[in-house]
C-alpha atoms as a PDB file:
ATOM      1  CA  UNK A   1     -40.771 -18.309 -19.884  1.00  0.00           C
ATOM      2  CA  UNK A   2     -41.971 -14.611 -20.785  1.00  0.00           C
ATOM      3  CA  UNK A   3     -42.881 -12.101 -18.858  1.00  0.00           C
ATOM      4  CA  UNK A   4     -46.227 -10.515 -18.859  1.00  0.00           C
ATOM      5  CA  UNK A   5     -45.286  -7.186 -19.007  1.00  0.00           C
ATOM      6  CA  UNK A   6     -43.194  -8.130 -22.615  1.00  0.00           C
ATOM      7  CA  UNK A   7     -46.553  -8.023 -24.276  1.00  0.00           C
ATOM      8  CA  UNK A   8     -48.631  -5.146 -25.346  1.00  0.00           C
ATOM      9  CA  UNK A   9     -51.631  -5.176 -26.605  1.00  0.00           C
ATOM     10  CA  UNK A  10     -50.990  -5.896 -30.457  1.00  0.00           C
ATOM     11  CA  UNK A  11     -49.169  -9.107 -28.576  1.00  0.00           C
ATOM     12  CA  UNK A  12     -52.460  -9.662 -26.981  1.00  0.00           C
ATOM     13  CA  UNK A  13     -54.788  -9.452 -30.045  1.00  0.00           C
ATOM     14  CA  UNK A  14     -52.362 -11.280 -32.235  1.00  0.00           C
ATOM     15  CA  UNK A  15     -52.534 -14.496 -29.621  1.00  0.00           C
ATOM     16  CA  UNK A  16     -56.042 -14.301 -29.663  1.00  0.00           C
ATOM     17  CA  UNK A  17     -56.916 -14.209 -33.440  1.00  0.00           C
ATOM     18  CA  UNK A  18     -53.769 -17.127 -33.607  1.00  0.00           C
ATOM     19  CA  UNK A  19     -56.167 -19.371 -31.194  1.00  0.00           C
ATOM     20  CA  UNK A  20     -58.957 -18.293 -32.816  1.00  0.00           C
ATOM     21  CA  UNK A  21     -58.834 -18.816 -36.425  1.00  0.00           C
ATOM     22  CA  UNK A  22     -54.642 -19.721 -36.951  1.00  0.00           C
ATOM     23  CA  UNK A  23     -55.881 -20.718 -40.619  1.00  0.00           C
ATOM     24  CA  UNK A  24     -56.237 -17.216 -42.175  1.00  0.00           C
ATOM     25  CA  UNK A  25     -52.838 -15.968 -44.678  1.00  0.00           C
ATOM     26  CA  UNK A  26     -50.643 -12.985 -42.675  1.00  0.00           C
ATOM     27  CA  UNK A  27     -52.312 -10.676 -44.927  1.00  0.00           C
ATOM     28  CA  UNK A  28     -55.604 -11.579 -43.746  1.00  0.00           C
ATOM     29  CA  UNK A  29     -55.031 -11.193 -40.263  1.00  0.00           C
ATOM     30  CA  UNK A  30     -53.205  -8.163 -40.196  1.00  0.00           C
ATOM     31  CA  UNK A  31     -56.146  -6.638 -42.047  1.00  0.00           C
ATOM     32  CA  UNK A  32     -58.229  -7.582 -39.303  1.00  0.00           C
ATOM     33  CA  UNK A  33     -55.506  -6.326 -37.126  1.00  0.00           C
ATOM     34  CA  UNK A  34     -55.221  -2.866 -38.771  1.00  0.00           C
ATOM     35  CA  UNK A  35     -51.537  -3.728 -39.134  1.00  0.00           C
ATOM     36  CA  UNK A  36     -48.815  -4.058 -42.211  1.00  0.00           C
ATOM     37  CA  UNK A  37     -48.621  -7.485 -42.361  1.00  0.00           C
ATOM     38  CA  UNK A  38     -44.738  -7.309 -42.166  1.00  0.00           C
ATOM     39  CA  UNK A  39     -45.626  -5.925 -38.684  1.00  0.00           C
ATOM     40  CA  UNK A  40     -47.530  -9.095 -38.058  1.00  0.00           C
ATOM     41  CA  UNK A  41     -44.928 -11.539 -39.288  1.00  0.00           C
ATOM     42  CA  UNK A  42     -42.219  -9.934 -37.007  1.00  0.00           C
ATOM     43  CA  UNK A  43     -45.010  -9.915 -34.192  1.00  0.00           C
ATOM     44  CA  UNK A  44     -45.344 -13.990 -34.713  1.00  0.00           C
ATOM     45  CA  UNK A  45     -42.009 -14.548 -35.093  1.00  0.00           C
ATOM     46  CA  UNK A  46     -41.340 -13.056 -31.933  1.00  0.00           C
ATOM     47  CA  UNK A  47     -43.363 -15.001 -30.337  1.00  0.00           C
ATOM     48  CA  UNK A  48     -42.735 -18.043 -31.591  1.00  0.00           C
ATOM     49  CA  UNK A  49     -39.099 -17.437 -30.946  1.00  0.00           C
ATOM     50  CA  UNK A  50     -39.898 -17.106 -27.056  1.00  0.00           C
ATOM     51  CA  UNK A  51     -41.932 -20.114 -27.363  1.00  0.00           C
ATOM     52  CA  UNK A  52     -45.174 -18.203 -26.776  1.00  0.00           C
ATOM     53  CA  UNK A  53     -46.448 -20.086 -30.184  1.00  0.00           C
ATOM     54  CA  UNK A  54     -45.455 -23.202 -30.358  1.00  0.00           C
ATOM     55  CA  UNK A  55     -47.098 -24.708 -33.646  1.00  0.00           C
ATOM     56  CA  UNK A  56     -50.458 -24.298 -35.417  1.00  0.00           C
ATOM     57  CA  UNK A  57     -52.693 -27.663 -35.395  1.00  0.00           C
ATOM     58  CA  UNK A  58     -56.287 -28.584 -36.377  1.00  0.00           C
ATOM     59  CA  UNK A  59     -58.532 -28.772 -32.964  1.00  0.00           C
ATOM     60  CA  UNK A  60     -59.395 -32.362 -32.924  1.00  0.00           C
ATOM     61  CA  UNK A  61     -63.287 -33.006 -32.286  1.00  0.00           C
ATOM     62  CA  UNK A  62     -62.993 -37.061 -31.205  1.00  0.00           C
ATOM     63  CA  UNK A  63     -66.918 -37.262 -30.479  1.00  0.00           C
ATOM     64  CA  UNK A  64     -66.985 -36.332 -34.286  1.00  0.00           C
ATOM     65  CA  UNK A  65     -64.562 -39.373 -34.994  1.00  0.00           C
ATOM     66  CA  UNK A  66     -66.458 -41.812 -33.073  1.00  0.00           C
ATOM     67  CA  UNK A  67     -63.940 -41.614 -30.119  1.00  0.00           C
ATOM     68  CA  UNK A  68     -67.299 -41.378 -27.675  1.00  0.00           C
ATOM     69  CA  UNK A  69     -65.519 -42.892 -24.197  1.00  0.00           C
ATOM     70  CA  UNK A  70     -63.266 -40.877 -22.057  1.00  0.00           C
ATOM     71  CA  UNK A  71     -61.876 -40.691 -18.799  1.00  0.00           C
ATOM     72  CA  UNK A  72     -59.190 -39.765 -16.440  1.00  0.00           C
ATOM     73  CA  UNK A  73     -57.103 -41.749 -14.902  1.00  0.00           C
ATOM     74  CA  UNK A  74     -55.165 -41.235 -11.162  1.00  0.00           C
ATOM     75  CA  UNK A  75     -51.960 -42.981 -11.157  1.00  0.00           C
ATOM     76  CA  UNK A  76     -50.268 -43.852  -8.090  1.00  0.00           C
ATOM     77  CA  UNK A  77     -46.909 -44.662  -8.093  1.00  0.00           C
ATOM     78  CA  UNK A  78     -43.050 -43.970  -6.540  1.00  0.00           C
ATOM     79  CA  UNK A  79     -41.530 -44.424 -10.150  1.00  0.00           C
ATOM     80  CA  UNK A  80     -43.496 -40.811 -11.502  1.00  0.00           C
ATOM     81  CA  UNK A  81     -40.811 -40.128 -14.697  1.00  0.00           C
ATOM     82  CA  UNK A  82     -40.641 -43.837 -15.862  1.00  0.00           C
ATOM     83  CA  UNK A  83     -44.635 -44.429 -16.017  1.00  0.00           C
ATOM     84  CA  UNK A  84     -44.686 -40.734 -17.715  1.00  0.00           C
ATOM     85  CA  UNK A  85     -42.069 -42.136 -20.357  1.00  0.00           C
ATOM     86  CA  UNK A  86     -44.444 -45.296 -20.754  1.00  0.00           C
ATOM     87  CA  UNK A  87     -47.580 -43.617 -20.724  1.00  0.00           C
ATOM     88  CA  UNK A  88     -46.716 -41.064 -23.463  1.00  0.00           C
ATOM     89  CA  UNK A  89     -46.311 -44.154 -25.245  1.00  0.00           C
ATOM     90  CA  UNK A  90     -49.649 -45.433 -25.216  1.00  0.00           C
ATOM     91  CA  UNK A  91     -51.745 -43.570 -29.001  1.00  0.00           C
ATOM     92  CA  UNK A  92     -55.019 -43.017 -26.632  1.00  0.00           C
ATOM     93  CA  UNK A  93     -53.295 -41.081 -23.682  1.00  0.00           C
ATOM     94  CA  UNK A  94     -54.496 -37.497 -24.931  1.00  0.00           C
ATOM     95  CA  UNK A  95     -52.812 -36.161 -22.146  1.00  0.00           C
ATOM     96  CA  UNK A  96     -50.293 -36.568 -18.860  1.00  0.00           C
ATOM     97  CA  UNK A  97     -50.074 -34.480 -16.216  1.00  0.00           C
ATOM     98  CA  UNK A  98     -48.069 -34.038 -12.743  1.00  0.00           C
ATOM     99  CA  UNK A  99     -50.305 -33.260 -10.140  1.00  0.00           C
ATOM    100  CA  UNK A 100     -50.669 -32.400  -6.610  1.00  0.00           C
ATOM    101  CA  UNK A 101     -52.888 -34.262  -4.073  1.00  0.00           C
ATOM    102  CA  UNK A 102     -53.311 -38.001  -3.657  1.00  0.00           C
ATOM    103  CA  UNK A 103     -52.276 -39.359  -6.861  1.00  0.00           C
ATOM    104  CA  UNK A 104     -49.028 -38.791  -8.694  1.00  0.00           C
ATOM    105  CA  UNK A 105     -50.355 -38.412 -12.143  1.00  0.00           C
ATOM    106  CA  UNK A 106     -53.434 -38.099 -14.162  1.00  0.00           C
ATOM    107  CA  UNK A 107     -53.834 -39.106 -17.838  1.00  0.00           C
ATOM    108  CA  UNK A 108     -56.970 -38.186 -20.043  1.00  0.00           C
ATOM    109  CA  UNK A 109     -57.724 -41.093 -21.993  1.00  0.00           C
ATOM    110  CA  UNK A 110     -59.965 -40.726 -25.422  1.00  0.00           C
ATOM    111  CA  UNK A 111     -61.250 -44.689 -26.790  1.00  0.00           C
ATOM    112  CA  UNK A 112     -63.850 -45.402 -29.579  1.00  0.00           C
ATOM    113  CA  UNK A 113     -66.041 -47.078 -26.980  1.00  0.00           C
ATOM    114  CA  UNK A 114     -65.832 -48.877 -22.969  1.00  0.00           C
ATOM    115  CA  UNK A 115     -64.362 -51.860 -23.963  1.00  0.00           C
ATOM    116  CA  UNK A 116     -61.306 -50.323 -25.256  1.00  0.00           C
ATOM    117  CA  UNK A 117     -61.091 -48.231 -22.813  1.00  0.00           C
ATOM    118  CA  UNK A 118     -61.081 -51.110 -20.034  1.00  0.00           C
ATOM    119  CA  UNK A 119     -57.933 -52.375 -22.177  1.00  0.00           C
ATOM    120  CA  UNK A 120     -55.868 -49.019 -21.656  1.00  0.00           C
ATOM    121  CA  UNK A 121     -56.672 -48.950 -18.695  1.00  0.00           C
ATOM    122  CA  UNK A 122     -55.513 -52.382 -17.924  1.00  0.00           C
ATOM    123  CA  UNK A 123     -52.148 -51.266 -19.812  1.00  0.00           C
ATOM    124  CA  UNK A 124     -51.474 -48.205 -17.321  1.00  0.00           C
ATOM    125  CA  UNK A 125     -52.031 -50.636 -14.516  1.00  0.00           C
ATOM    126  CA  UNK A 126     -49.601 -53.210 -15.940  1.00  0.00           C
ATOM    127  CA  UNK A 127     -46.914 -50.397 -16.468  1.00  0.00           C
ATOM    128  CA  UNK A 128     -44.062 -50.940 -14.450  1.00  0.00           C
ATOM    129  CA  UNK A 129     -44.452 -48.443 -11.159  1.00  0.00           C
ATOM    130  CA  UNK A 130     -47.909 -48.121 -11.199  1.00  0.00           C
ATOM    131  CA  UNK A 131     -49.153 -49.471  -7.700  1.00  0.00           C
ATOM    132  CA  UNK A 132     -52.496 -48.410  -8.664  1.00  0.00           C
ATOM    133  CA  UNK A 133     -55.055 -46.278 -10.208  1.00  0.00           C
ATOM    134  CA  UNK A 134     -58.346 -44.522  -9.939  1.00  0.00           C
ATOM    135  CA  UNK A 135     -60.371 -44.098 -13.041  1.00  0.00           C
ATOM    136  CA  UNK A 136     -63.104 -41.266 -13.898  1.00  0.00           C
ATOM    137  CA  UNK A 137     -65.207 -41.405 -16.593  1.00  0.00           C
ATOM    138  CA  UNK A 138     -66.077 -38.341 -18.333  1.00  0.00           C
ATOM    139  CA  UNK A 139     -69.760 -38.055 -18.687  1.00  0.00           C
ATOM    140  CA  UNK A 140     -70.260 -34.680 -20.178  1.00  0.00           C
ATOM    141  CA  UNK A 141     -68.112 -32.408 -21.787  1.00  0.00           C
ATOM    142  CA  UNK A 142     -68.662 -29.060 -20.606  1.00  0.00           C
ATOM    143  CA  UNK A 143     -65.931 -27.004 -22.173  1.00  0.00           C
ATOM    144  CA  UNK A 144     -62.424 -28.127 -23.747  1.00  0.00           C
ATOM    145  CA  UNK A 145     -60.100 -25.697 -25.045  1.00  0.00           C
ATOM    146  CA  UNK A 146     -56.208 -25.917 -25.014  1.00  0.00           C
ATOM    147  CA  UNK A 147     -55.642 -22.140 -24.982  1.00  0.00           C
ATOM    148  CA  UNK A 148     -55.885 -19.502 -22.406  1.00  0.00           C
ATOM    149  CA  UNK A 149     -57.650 -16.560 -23.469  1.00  0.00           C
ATOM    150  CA  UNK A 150     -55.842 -13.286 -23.598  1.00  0.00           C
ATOM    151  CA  UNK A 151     -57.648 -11.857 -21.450  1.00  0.00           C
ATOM    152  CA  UNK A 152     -56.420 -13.886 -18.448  1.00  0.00           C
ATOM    153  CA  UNK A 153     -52.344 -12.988 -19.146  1.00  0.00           C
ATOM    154  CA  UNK A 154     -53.632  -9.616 -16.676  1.00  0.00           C
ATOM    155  CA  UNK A 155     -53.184  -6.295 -17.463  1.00  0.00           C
ATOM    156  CA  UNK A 156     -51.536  -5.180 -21.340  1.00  0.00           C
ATOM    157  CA  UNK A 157     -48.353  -3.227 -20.480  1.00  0.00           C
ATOM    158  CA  UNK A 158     -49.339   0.269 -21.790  1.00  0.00           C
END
């Protein structure tokens, strides 16, 4: 992992406008920058080569698809790195997480509507090592983003 204080500000802004809009040419965004855009490339680079940026994808709206159900799920279990395997496994796990606190795990699960839901989770609880599960259904989503913004990594090393 990086160290804060590797990043300046141009690090900063270029992580931002990457989250942001990651669709615009190198050109574009180092106009918007004020930057050569040869400055920019080496910038990305960079930081994709110390796995800052790991890839560029299309933010997935699932409401917009029709996938309207979702919920977490606690898992429970003494076998944690075999049910991830399994779980990772399963097309409607969004997401798998090690957590602290009472369960072992937590997936976020995204369905088209409750009764597929009910069947994944039936499939987590029939994984081998679950002993059980607690599931959460998500009534309202109040924010979802998969980026931190910049302004959280602390103070830009002057």
């Amino acid at each position: 992992m990086g160290d804060l204080k590797e990043f300046d500000e141009l690090d900063r802004r270029i992580i931002e406008m990457l989250c942001n809009s990651s669709q615009g040419s190198y050109r574009q965004l180092a106009k918007q920058l004020g930057v050569h855009p040869t400055t920019l490339i080496q910038r990305v680079k960079n930081l994709e080569s110390k796995g800052v940026v790991k890839g560029y994808r299309a933010k997935i709206d699932y409401v917009a698809m029709g996938y309207d159900y979702t919920g977490l799920v606690h898992i429970y279990s003494d076998s944690v790195v075999e049910v991830e395997k399994n779980l990772v496994e399963i097309p409607e796990v969004v997401a798998v997480y090690d957590v602290t606190g009472e369960a072992d795990i937590v997936v976020l699960v995204t369905c088209l509507n409750r009764d597929d839901f009910s069947a994944v989770v039936k499939r987590i609880n029939s994984l081998d090592g679950v002993a059980r599960t607690n599931t959460s259904v998500v009534l309202n989503v109040v924010k979802s983003e998969n980026e931190f913004v910049p302004e959280l990594f602390g103070p830009a090393k002057k």
